[in-house]
PDB file of N, CA and C in Angstrom:
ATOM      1  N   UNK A   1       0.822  -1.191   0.000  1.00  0.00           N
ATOM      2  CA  UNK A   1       0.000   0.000   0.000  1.00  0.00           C
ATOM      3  C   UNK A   1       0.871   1.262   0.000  1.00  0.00           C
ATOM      4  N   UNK A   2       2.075   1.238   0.840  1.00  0.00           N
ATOM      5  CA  UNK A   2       2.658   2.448   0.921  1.00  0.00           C
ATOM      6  C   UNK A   2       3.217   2.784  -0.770  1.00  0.00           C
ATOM      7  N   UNK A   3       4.087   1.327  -0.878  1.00  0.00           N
ATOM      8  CA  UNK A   3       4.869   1.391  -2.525  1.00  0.00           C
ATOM      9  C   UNK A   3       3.795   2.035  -3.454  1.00  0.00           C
ATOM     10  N   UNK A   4       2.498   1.724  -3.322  1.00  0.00           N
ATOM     11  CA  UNK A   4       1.517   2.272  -4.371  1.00  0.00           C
ATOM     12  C   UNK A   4       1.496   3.860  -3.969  1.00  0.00           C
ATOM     13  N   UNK A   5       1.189   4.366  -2.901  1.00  0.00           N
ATOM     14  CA  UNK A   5       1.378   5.761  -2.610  1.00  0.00           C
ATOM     15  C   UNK A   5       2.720   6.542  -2.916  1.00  0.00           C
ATOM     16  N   UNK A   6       3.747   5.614  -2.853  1.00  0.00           N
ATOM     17  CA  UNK A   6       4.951   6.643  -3.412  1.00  0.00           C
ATOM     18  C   UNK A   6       4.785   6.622  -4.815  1.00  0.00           C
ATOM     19  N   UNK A   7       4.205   5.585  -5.470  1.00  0.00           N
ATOM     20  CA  UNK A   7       4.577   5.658  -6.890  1.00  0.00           C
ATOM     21  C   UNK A   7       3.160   6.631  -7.313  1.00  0.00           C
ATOM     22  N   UNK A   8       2.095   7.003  -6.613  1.00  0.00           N
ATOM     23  CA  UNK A   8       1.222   8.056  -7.087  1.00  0.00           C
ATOM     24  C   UNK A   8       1.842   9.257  -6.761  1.00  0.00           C
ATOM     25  N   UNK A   9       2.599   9.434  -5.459  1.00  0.00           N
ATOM     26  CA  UNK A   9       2.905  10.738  -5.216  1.00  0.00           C
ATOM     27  C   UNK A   9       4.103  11.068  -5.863  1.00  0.00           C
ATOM     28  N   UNK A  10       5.160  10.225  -6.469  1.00  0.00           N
ATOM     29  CA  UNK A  10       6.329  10.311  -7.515  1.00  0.00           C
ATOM     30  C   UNK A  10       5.703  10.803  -9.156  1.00  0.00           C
ATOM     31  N   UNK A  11       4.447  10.506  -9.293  1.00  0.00           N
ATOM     32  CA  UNK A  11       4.177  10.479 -10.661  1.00  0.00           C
ATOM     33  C   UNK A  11       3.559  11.862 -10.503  1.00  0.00           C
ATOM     34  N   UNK A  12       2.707  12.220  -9.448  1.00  0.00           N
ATOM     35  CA  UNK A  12       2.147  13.649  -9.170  1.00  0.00           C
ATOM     36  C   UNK A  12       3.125  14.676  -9.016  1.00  0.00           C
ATOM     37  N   UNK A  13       4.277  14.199  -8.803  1.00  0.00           N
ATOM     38  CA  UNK A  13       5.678  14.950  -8.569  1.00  0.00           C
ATOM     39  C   UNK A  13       6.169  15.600  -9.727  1.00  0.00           C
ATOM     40  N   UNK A  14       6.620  14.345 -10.412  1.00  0.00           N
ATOM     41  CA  UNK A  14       6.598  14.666 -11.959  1.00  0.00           C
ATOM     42  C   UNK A  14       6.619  15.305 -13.029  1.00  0.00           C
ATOM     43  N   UNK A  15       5.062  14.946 -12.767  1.00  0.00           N
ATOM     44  CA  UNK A  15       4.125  15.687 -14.028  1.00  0.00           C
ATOM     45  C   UNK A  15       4.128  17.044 -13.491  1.00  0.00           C
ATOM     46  N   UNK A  16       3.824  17.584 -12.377  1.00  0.00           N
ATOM     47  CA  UNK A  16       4.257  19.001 -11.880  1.00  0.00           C
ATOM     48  C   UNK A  16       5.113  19.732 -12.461  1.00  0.00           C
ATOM     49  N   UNK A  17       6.710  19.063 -12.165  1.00  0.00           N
ATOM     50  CA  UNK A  17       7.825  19.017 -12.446  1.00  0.00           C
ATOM     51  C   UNK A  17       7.804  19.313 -13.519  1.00  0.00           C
ATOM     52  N   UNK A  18       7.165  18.784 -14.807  1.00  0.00           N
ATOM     53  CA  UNK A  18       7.078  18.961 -16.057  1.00  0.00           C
ATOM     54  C   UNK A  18       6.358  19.661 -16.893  1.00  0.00           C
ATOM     55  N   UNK A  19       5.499  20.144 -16.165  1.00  0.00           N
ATOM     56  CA  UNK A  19       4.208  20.920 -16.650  1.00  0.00           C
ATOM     57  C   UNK A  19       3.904  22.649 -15.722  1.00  0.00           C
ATOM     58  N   UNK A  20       4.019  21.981 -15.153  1.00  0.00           N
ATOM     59  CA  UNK A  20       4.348  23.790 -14.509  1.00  0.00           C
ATOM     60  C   UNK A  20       4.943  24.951 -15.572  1.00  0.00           C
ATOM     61  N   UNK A  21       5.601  24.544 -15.463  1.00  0.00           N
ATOM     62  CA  UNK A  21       7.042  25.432 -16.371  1.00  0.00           C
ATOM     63  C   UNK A  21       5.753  25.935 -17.705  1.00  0.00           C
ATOM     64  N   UNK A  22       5.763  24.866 -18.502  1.00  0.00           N
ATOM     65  CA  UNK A  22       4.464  24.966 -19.778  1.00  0.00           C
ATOM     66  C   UNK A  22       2.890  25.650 -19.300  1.00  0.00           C
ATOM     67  N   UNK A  23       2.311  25.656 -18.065  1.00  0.00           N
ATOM     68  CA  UNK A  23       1.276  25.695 -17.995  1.00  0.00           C
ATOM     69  C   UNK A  23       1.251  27.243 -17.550  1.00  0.00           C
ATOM     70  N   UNK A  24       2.716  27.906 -16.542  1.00  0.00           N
ATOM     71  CA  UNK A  24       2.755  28.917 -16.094  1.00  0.00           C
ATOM     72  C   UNK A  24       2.963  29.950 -17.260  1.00  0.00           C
ATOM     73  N   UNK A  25       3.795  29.133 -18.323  1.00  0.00           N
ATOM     74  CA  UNK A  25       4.072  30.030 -19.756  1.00  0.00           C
ATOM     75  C   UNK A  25       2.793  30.571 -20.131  1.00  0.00           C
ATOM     76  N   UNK A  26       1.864  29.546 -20.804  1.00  0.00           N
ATOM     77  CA  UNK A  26       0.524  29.619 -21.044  1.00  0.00           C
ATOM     78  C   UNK A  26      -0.444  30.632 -20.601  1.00  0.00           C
ATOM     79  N   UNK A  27      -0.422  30.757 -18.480  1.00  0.00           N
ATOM     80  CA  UNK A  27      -0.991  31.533 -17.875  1.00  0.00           C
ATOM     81  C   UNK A  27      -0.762  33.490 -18.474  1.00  0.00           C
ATOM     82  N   UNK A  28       0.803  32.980 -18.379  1.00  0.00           N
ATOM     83  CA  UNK A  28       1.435  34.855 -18.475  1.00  0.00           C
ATOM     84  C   UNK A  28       1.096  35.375 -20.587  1.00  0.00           C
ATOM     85  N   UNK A  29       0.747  34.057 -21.324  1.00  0.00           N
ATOM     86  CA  UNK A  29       0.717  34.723 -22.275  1.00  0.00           C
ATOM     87  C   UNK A  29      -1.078  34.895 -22.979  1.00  0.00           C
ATOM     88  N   UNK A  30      -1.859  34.337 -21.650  1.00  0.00           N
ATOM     89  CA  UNK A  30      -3.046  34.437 -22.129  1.00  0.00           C
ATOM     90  C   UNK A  30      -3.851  35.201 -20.885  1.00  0.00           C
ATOM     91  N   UNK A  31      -3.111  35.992 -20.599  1.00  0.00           N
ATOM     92  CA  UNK A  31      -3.626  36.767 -19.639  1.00  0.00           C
ATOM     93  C   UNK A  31      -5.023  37.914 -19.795  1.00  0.00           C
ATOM     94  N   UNK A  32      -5.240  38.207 -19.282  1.00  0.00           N
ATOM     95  CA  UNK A  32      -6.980  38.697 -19.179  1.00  0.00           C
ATOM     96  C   UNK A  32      -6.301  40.296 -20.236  1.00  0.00           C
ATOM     97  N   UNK A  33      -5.013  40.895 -20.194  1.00  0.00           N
ATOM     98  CA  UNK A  33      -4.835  41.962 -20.981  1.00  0.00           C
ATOM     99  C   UNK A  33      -4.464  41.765 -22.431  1.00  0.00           C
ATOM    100  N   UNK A  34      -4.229  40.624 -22.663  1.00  0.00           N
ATOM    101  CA  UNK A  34      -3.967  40.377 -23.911  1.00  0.00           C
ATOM    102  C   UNK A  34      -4.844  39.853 -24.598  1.00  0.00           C
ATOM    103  N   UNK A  35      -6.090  39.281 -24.009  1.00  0.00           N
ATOM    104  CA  UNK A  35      -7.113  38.241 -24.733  1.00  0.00           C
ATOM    105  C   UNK A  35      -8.022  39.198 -25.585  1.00  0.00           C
ATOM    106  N   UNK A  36      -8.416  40.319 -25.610  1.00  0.00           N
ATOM    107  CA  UNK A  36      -9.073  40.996 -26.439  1.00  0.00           C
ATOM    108  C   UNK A  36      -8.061  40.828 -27.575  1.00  0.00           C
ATOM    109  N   UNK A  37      -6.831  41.601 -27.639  1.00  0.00           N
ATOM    110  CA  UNK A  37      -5.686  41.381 -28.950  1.00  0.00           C
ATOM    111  C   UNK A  37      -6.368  39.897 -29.283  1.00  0.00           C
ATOM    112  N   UNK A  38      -6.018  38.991 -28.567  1.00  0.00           N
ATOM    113  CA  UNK A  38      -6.042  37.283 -29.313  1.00  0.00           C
ATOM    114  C   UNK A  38      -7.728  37.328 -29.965  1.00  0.00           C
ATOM    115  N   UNK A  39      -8.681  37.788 -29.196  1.00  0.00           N
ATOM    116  CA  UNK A  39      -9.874  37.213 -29.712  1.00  0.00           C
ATOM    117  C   UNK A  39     -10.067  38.418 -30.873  1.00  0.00           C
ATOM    118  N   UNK A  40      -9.276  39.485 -31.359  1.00  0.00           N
ATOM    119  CA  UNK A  40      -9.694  40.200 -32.651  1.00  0.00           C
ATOM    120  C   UNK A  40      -9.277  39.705 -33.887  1.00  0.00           C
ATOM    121  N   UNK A  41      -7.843  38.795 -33.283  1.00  0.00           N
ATOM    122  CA  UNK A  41      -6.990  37.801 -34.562  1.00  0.00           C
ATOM    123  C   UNK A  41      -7.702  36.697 -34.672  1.00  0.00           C
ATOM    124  N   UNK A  42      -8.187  36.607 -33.782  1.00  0.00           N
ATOM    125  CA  UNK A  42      -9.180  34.934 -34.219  1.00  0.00           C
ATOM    126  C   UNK A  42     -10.356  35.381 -34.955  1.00  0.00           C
ATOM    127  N   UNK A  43     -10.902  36.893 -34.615  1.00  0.00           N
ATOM    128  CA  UNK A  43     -12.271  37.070 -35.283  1.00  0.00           C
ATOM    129  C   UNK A  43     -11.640  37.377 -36.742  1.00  0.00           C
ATOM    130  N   UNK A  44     -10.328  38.348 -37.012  1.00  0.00           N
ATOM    131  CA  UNK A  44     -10.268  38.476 -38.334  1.00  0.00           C
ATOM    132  C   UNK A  44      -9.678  37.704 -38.779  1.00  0.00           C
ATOM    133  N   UNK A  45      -8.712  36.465 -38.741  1.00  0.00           N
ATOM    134  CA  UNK A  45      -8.971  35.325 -39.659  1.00  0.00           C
ATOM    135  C   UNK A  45     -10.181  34.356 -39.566  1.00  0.00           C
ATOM    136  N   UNK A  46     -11.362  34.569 -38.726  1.00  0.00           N
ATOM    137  CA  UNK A  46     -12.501  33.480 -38.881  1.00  0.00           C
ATOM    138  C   UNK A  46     -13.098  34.289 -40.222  1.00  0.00           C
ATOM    139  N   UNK A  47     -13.170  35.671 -40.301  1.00  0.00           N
ATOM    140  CA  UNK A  47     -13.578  36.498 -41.179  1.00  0.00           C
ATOM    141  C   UNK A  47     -13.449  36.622 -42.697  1.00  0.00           C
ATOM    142  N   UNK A  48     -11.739  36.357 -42.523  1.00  0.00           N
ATOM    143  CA  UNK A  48     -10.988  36.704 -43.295  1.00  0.00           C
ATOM    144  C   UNK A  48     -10.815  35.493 -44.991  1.00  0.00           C
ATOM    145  N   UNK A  49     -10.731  34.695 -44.155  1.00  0.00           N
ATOM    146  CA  UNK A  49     -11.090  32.969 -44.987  1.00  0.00           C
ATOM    147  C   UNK A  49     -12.026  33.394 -46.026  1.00  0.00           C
ATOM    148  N   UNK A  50     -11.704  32.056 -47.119  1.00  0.00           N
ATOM    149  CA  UNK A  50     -12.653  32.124 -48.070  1.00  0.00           C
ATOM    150  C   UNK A  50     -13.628  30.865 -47.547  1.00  0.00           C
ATOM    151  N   UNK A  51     -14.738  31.114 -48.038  1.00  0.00           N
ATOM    152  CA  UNK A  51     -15.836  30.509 -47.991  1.00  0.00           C
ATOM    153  C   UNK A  51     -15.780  28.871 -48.536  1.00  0.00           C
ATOM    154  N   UNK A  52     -15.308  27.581 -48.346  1.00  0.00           N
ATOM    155  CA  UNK A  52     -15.231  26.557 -49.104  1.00  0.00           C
ATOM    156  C   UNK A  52     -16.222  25.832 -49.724  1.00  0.00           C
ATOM    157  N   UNK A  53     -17.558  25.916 -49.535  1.00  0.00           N
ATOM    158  CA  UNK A  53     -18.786  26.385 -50.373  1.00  0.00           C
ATOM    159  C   UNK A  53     -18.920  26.508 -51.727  1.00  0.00           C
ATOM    160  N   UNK A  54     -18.064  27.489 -51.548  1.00  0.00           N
ATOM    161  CA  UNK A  54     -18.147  28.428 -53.015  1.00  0.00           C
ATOM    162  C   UNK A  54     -17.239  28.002 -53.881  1.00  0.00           C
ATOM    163  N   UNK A  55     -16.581  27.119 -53.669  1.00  0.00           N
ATOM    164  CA  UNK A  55     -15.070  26.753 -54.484  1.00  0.00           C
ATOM    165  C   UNK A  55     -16.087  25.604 -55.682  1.00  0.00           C
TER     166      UNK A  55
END
Protein backbone atom coordinates (compact mmCIF):
# COMPACT_ATOMS: atom_id res chain seq x y z
CA UNK A 1 0.00 0.00 0.00
CA UNK A 2 2.66 2.45 0.92
CA UNK A 3 4.87 1.39 -2.52
CA UNK A 4 1.52 2.27 -4.37
CA UNK A 5 1.38 5.76 -2.61
CA UNK A 6 4.95 6.64 -3.41
CA UNK A 7 4.58 5.66 -6.89
CA UNK A 8 1.22 8.06 -7.09
CA UNK A 9 2.91 10.74 -5.22
CA UNK A 10 6.33 10.31 -7.51
CA UNK A 11 4.18 10.48 -10.66
CA UNK A 12 2.15 13.65 -9.17
CA UNK A 13 5.68 14.95 -8.57
CA UNK A 14 6.60 14.67 -11.96
CA UNK A 15 4.12 15.69 -14.03
CA UNK A 16 4.26 19.00 -11.88
CA UNK A 17 7.83 19.02 -12.45
CA UNK A 18 7.08 18.96 -16.06
CA UNK A 19 4.21 20.92 -16.65
CA UNK A 20 4.35 23.79 -14.51
CA UNK A 21 7.04 25.43 -16.37
CA UNK A 22 4.46 24.97 -19.78
CA UNK A 23 1.28 25.69 -17.99
CA UNK A 24 2.76 28.92 -16.09
CA UNK A 25 4.07 30.03 -19.76
CA UNK A 26 0.52 29.62 -21.04
CA UNK A 27 -0.99 31.53 -17.88
CA UNK A 28 1.43 34.85 -18.47
CA UNK A 29 0.72 34.72 -22.28
CA UNK A 30 -3.05 34.44 -22.13
CA UNK A 31 -3.63 36.77 -19.64
CA UNK A 32 -6.98 38.70 -19.18
CA UNK A 33 -4.84 41.96 -20.98
CA UNK A 34 -3.97 40.38 -23.91
CA UNK A 35 -7.11 38.24 -24.73
CA UNK A 36 -9.07 41.00 -26.44
CA UNK A 37 -5.69 41.38 -28.95
CA UNK A 38 -6.04 37.28 -29.31
CA UNK A 39 -9.87 37.21 -29.71
CA UNK A 40 -9.69 40.20 -32.65
CA UNK A 41 -6.99 37.80 -34.56
CA UNK A 42 -9.18 34.93 -34.22
CA UNK A 43 -12.27 37.07 -35.28
CA UNK A 44 -10.27 38.48 -38.33
CA UNK A 45 -8.97 35.33 -39.66
CA UNK A 46 -12.50 33.48 -38.88
CA UNK A 47 -13.58 36.50 -41.18
CA UNK A 48 -10.99 36.70 -43.29
CA UNK A 49 -11.09 32.97 -44.99
CA UNK A 50 -12.65 32.12 -48.07
CA UNK A 51 -15.84 30.51 -47.99
CA UNK A 52 -15.23 26.56 -49.10
CA UNK A 53 -18.79 26.38 -50.37
CA UNK A 54 -18.15 28.43 -53.02
CA UNK A 55 -15.07 26.75 -54.48
Amino acid sequence: MFLLLFFVLLIQLLTYWIFEPFASFLQYVFEIRSLPIIALIGLFFLFSTKNIGQN
